[in-house]
Structure formats: structure tokens, C-alpha cells
PDB file of N, CA and C in Angstrom:
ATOM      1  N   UNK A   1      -2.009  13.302  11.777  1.00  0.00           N
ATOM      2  CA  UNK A   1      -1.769  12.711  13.070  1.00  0.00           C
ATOM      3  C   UNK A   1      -0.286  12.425  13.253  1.00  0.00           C
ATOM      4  N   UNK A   2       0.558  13.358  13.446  1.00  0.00           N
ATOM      5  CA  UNK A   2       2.019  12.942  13.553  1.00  0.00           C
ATOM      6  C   UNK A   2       2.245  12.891  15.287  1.00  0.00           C
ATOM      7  N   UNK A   3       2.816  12.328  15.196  1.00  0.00           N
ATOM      8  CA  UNK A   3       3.493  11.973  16.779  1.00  0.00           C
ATOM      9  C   UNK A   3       5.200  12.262  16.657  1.00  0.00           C
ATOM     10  N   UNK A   4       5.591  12.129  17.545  1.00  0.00           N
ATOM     11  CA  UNK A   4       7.256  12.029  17.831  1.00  0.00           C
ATOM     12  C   UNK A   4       7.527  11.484  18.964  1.00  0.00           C
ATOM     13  N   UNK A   5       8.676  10.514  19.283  1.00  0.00           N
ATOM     14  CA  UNK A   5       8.725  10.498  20.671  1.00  0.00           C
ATOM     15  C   UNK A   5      10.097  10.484  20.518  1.00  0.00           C
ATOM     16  N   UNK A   6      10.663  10.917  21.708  1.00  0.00           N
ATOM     17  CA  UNK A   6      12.409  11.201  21.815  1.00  0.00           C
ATOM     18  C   UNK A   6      12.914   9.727  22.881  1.00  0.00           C
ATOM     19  N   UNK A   7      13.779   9.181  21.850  1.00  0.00           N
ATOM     20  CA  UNK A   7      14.616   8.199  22.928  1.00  0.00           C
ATOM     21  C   UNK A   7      16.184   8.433  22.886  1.00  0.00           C
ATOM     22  N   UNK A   8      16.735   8.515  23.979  1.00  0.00           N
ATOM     23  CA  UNK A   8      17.950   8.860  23.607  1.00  0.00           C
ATOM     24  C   UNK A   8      18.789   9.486  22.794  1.00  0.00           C
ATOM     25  N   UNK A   9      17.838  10.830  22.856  1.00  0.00           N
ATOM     26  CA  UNK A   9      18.365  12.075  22.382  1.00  0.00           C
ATOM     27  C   UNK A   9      17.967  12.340  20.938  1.00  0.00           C
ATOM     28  N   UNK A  10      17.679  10.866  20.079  1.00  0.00           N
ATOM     29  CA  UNK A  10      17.019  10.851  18.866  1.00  0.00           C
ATOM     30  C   UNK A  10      15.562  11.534  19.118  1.00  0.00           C
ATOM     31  N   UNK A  11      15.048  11.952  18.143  1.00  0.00           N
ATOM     32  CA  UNK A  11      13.274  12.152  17.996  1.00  0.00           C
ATOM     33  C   UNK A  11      13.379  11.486  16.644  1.00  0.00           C
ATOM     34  N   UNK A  12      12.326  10.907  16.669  1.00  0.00           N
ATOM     35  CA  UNK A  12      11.534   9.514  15.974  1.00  0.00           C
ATOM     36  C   UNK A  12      10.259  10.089  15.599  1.00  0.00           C
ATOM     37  N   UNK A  13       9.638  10.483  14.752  1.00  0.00           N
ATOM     38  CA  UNK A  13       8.479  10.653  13.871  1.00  0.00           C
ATOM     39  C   UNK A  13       7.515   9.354  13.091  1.00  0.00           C
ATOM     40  N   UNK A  14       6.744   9.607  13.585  1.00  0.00           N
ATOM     41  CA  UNK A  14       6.092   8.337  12.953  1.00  0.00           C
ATOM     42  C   UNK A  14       4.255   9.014  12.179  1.00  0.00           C
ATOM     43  N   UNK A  15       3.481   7.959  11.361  1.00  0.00           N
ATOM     44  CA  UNK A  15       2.312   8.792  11.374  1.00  0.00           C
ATOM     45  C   UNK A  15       1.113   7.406  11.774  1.00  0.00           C
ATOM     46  N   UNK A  16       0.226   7.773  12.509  1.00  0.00           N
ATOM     47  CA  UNK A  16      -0.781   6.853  12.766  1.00  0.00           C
ATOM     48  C   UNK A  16      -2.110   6.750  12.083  1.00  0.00           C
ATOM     49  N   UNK A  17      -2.561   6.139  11.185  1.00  0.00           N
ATOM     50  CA  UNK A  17      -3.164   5.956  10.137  1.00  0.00           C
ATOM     51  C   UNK A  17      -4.657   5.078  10.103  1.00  0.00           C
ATOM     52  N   UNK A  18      -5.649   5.363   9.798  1.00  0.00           N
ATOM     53  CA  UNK A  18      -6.603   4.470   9.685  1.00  0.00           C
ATOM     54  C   UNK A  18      -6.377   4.024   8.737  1.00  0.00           C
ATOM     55  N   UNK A  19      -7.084   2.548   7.981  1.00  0.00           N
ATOM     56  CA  UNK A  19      -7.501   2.212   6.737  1.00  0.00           C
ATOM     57  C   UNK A  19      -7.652   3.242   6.277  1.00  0.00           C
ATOM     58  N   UNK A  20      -8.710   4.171   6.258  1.00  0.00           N
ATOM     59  CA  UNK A  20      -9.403   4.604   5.382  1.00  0.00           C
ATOM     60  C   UNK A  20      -8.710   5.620   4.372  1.00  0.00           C
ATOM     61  N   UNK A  21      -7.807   6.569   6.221  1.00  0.00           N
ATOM     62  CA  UNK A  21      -6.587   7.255   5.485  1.00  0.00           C
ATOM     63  C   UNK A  21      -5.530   7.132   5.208  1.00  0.00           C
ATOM     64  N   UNK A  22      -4.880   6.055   5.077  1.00  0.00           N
ATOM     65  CA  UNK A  22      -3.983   5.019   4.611  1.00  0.00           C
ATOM     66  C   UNK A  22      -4.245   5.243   3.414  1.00  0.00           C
ATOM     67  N   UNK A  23      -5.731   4.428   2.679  1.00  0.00           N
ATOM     68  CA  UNK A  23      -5.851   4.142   1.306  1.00  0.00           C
ATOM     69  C   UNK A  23      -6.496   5.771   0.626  1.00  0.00           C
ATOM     70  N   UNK A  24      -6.477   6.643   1.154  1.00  0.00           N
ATOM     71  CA  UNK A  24      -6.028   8.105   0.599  1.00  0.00           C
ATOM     72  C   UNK A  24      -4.546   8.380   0.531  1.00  0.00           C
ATOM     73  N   UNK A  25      -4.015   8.305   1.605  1.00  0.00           N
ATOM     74  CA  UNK A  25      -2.403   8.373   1.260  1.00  0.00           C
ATOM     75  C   UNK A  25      -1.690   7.642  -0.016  1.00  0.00           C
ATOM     76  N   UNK A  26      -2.350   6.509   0.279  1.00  0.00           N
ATOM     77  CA  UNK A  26      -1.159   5.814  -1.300  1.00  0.00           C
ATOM     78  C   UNK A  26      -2.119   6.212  -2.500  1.00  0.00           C
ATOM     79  N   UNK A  27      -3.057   6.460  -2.827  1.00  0.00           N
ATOM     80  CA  UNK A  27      -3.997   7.046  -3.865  1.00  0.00           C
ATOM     81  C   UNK A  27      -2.813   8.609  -4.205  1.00  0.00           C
ATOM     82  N   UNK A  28      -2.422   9.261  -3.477  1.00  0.00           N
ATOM     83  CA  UNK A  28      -2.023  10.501  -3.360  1.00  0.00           C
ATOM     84  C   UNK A  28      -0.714   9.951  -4.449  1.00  0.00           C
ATOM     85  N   UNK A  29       0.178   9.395  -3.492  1.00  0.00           N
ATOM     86  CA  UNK A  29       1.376   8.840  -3.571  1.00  0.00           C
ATOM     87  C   UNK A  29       1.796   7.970  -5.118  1.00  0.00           C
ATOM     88  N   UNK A  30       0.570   7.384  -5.277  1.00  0.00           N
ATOM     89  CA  UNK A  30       0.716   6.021  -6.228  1.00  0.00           C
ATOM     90  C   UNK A  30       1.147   6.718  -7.567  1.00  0.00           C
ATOM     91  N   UNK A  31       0.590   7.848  -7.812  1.00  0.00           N
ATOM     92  CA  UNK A  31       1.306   8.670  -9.516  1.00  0.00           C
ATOM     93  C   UNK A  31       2.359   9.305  -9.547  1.00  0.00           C
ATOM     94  N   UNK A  32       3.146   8.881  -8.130  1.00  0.00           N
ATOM     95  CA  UNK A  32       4.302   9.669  -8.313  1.00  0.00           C
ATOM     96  C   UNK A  32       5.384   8.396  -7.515  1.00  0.00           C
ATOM     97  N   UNK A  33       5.153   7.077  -8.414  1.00  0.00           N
ATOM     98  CA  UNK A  33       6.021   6.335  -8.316  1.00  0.00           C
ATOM     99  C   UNK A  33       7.090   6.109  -8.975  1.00  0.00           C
ATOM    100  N   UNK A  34       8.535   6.383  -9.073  1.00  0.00           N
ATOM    101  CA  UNK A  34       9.075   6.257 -10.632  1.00  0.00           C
ATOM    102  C   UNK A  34       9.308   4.986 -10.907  1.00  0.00           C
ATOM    103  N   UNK A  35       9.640   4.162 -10.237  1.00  0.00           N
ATOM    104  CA  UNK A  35      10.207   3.025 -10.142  1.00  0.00           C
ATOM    105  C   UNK A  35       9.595   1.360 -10.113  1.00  0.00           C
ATOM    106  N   UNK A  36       9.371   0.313 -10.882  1.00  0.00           N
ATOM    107  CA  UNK A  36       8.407  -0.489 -10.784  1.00  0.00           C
ATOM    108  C   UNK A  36       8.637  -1.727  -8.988  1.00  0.00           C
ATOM    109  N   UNK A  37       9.837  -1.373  -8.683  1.00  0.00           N
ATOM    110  CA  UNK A  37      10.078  -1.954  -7.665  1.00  0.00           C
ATOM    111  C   UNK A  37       9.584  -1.159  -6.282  1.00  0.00           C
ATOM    112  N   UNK A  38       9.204  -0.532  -6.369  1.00  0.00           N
ATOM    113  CA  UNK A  38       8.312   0.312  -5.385  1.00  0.00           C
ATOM    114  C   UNK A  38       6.652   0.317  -5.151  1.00  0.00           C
ATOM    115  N   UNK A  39       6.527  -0.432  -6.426  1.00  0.00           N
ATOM    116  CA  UNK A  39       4.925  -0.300  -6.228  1.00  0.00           C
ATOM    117  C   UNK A  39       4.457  -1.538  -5.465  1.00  0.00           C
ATOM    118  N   UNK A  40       5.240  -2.598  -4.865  1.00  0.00           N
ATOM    119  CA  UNK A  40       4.748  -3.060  -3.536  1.00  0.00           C
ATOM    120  C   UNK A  40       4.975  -2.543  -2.187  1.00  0.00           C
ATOM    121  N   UNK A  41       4.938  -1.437  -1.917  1.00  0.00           N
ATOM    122  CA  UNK A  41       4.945  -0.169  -0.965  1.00  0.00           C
ATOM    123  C   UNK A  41       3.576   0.141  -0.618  1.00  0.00           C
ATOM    124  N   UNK A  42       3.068   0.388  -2.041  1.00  0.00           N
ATOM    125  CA  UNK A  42       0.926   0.385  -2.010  1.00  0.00           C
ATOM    126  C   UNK A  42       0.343  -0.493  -1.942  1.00  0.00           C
ATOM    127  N   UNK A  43       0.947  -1.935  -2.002  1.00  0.00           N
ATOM    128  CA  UNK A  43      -0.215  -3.527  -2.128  1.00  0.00           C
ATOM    129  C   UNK A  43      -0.462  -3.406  -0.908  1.00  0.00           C
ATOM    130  N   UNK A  44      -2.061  -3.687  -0.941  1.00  0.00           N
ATOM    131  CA  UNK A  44      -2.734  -4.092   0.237  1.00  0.00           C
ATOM    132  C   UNK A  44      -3.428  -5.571  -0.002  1.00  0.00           C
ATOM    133  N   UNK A  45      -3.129  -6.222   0.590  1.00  0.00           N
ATOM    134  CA  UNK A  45      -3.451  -8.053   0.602  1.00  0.00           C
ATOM    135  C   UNK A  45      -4.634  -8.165   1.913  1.00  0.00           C
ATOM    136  N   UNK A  46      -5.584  -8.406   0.765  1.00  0.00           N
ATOM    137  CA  UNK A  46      -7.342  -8.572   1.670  1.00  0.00           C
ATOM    138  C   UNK A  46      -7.517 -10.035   1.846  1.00  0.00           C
ATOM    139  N   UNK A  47      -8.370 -10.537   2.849  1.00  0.00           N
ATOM    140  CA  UNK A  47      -8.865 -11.985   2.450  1.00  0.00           C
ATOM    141  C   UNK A  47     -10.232 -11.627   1.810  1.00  0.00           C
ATOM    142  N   UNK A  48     -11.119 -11.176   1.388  1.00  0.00           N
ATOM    143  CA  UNK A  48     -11.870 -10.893   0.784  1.00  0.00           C
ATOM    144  C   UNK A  48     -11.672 -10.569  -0.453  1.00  0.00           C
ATOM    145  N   UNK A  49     -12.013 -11.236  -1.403  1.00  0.00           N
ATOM    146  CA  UNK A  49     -11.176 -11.421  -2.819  1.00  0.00           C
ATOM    147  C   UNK A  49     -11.825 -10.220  -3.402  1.00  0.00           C
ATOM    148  N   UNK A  50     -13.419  -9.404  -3.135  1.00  0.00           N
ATOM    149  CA  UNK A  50     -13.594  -8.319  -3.883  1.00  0.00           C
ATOM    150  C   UNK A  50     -13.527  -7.394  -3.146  1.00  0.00           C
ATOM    151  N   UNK A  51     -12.786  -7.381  -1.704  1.00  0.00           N
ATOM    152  CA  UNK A  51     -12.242  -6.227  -1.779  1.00  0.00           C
ATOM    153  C   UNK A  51     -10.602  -5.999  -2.494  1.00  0.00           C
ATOM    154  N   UNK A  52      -9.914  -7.183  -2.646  1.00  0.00           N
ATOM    155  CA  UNK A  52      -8.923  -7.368  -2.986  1.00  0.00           C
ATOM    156  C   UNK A  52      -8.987  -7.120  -4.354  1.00  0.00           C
ATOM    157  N   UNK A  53     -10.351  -7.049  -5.231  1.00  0.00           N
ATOM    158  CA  UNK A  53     -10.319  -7.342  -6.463  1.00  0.00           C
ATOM    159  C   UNK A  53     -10.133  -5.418  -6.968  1.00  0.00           C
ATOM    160  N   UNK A  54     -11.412  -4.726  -6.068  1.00  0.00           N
ATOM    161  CA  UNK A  54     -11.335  -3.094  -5.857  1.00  0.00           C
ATOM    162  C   UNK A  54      -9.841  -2.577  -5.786  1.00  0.00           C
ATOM    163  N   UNK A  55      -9.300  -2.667  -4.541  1.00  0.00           N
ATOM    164  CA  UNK A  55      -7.564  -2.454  -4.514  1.00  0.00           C
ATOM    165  C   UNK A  55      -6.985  -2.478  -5.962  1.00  0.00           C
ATOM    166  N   UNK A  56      -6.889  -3.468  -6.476  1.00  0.00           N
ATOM    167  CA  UNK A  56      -6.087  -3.689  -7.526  1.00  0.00           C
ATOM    168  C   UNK A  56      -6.574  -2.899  -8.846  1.00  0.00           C
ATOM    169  N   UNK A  57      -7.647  -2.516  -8.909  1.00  0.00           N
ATOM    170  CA  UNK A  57      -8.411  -1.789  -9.584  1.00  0.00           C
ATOM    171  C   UNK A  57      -8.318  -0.361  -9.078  1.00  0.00           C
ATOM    172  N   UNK A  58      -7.897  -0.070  -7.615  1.00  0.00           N
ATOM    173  CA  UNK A  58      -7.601   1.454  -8.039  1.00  0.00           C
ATOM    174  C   UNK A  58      -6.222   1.443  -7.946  1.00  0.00           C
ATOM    175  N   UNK A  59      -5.220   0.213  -8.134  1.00  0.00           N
ATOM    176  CA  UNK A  59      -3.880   0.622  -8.176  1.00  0.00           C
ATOM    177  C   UNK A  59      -3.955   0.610  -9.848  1.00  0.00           C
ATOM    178  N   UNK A  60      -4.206  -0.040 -10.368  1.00  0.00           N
ATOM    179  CA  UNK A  60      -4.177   0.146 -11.806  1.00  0.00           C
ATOM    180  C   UNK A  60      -4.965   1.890 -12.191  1.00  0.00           C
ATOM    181  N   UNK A  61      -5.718   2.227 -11.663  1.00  0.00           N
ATOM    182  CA  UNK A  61      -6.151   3.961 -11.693  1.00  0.00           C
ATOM    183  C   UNK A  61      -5.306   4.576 -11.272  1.00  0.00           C
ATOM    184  N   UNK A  62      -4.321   4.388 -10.543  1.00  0.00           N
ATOM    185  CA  UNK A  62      -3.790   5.454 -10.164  1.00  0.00           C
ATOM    186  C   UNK A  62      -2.177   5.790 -10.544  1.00  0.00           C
ATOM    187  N   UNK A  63      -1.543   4.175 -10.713  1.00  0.00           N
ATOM    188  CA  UNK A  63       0.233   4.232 -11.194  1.00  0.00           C
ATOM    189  C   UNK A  63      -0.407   4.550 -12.486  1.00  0.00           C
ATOM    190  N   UNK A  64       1.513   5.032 -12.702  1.00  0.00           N
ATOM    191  CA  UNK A  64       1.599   4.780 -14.148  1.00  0.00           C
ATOM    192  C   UNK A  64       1.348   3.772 -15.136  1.00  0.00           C
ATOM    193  N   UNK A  65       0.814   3.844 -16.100  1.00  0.00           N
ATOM    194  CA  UNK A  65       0.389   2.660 -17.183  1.00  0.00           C
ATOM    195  C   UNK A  65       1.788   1.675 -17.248  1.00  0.00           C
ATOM    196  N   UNK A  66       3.111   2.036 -17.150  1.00  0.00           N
ATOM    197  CA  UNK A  66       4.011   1.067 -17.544  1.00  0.00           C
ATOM    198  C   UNK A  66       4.628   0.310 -16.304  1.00  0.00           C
ATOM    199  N   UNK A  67       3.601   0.575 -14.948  1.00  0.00           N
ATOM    200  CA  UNK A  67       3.877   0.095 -13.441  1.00  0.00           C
ATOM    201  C   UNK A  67       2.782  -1.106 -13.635  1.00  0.00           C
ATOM    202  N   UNK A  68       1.637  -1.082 -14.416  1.00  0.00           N
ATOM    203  CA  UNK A  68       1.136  -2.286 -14.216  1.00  0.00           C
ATOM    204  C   UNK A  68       1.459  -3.876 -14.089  1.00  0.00           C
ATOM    205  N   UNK A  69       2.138  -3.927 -15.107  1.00  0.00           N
ATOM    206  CA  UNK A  69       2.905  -5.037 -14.865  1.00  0.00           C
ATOM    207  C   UNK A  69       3.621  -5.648 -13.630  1.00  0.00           C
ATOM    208  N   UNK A  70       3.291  -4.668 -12.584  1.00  0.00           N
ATOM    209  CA  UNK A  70       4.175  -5.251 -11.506  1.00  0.00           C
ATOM    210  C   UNK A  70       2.961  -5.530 -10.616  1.00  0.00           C
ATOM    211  N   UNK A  71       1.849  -5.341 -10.554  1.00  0.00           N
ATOM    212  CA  UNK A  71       0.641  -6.115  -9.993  1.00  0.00           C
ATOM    213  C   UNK A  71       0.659  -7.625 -10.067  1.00  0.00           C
ATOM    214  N   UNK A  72       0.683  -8.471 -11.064  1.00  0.00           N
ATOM    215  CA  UNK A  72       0.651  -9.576 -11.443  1.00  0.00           C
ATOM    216  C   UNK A  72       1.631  -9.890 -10.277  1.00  0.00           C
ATOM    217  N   UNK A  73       2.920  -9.851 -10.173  1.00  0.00           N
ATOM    218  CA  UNK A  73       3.803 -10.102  -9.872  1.00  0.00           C
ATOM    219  C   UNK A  73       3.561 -10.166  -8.158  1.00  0.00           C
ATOM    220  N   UNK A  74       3.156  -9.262  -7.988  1.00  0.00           N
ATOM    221  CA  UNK A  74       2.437  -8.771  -6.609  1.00  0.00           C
ATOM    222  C   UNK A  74       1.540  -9.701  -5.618  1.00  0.00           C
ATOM    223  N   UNK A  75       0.782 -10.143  -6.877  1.00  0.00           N
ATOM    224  CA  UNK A  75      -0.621 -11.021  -6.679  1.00  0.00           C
ATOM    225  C   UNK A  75      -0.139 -12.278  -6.328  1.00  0.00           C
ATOM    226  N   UNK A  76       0.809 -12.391  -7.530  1.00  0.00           N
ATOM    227  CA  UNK A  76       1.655 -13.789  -6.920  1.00  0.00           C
ATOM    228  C   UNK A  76       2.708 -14.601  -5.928  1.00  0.00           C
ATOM    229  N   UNK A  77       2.991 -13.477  -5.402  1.00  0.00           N
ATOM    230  CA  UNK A  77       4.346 -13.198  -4.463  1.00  0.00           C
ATOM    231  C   UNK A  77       3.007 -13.104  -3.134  1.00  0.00           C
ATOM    232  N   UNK A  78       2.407 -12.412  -2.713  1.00  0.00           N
ATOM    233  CA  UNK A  78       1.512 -12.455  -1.671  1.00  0.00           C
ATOM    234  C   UNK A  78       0.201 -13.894  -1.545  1.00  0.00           C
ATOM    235  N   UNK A  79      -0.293 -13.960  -2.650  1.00  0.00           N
ATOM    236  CA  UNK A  79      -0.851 -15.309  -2.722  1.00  0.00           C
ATOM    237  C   UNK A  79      -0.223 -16.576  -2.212  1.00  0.00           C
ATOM    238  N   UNK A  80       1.103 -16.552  -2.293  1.00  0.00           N
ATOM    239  CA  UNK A  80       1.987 -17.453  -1.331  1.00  0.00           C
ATOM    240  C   UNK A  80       1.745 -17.284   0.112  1.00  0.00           C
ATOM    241  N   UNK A  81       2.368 -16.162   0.531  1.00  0.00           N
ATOM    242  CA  UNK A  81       2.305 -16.064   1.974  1.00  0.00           C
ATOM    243  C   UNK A  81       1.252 -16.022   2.506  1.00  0.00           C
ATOM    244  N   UNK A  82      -0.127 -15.910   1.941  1.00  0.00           N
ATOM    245  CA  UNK A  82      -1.240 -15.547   2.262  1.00  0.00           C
ATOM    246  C   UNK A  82      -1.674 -14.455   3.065  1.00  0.00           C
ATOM    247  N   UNK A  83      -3.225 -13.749   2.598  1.00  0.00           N
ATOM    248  CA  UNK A  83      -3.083 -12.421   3.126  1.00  0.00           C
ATOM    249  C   UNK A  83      -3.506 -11.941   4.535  1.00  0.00           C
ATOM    250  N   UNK A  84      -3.245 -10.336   5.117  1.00  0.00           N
ATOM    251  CA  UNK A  84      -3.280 -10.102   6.192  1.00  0.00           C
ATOM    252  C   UNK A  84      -4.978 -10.231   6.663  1.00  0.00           C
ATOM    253  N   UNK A  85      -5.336  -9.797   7.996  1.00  0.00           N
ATOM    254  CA  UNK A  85      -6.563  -9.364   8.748  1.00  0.00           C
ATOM    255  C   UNK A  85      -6.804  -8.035   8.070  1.00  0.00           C
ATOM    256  N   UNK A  86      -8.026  -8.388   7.530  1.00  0.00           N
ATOM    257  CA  UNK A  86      -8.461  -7.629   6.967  1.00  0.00           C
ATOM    258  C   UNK A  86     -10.316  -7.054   7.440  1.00  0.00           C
ATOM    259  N   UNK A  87      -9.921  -6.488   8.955  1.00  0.00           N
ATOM    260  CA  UNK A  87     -10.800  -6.072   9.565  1.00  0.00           C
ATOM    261  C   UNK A  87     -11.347  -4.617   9.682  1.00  0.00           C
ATOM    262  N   UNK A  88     -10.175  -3.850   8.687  1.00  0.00           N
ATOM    263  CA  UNK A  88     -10.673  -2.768   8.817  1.00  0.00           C
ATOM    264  C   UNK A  88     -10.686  -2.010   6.932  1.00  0.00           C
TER     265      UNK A  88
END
């Protein structure tokens, strides 16, 4: 689903995404992270703690084994701000 729209001579690309194919996209994406400061790019923050609990369980399936460590970190940094609408 790509779009473009031209403003002032720029064209602007964007992509419009469901949940569903959202959380295929970063599944795709997530093993080809190099960097541990990037893997809050894929956190998705549920109010539903088991869907929140699933998420974190396929981010741990899918990064690299030495990216885990940055979940924790994740959990705790968003647990502050508290999480988004999680309606879809």
C-alpha cells in the first residue's frame, strides 16, 4: 500500500499499514537488526498484558540472541509512560 503525495515540488512516500501487517513487517525486519539501539523501532506497548506478554515473545524469536537484553530495558522505559490504544 504505498502512497506518495507531492508538496512543493517534494514527493513524500509513506506506507499505510494495518496491525496485522505492521506485525509481519517488523517480524521480516527484526533479524536484520545490527544494532541494540534500534530494537525499540519494533516495541509494540499493549494494555493487555498477554498480548503484551506474546509481542515480547516473538521479539525474543525473531532478533538476534545478543539484542535481548534490550527488551528489559524497553519494558521499563514504556511502563513509565504507559501504553498505547490497543484496539487493533
Amino acid at each position: 500500500m504505498g502512497l506518495n503525495l507531492t508538496l512543493t515540488g517534494q514527493t513524500y512516500y509513506y506506507l499505510q499499514l494495518s496491525p496485522e501487517m505492521l506485525k509481519r513487517l517488523l517480524k521480516v525486519v527484526m533479524p536484520h537488526i545490527p544494532v541494540g539501539s534500534m530494537v525499540h523501532k519494533t516495541f509494540m506497548c499493549y494494555k493487555d498484558k498477554a498480548r503484551q506478554q506474546d509481542w515480547i515473545a516473538t521479539m525474543k524469536k525473531h532478533l538476534k540472541p545478543e539484542l535481548h537484553d534490550e527488551i528489559p530495558k524497553l519494558i521499563a522505559k514504556y511502563d513509565k509512560l504507559g501504553p498505547v490504544d490497543d484496539k487493533n
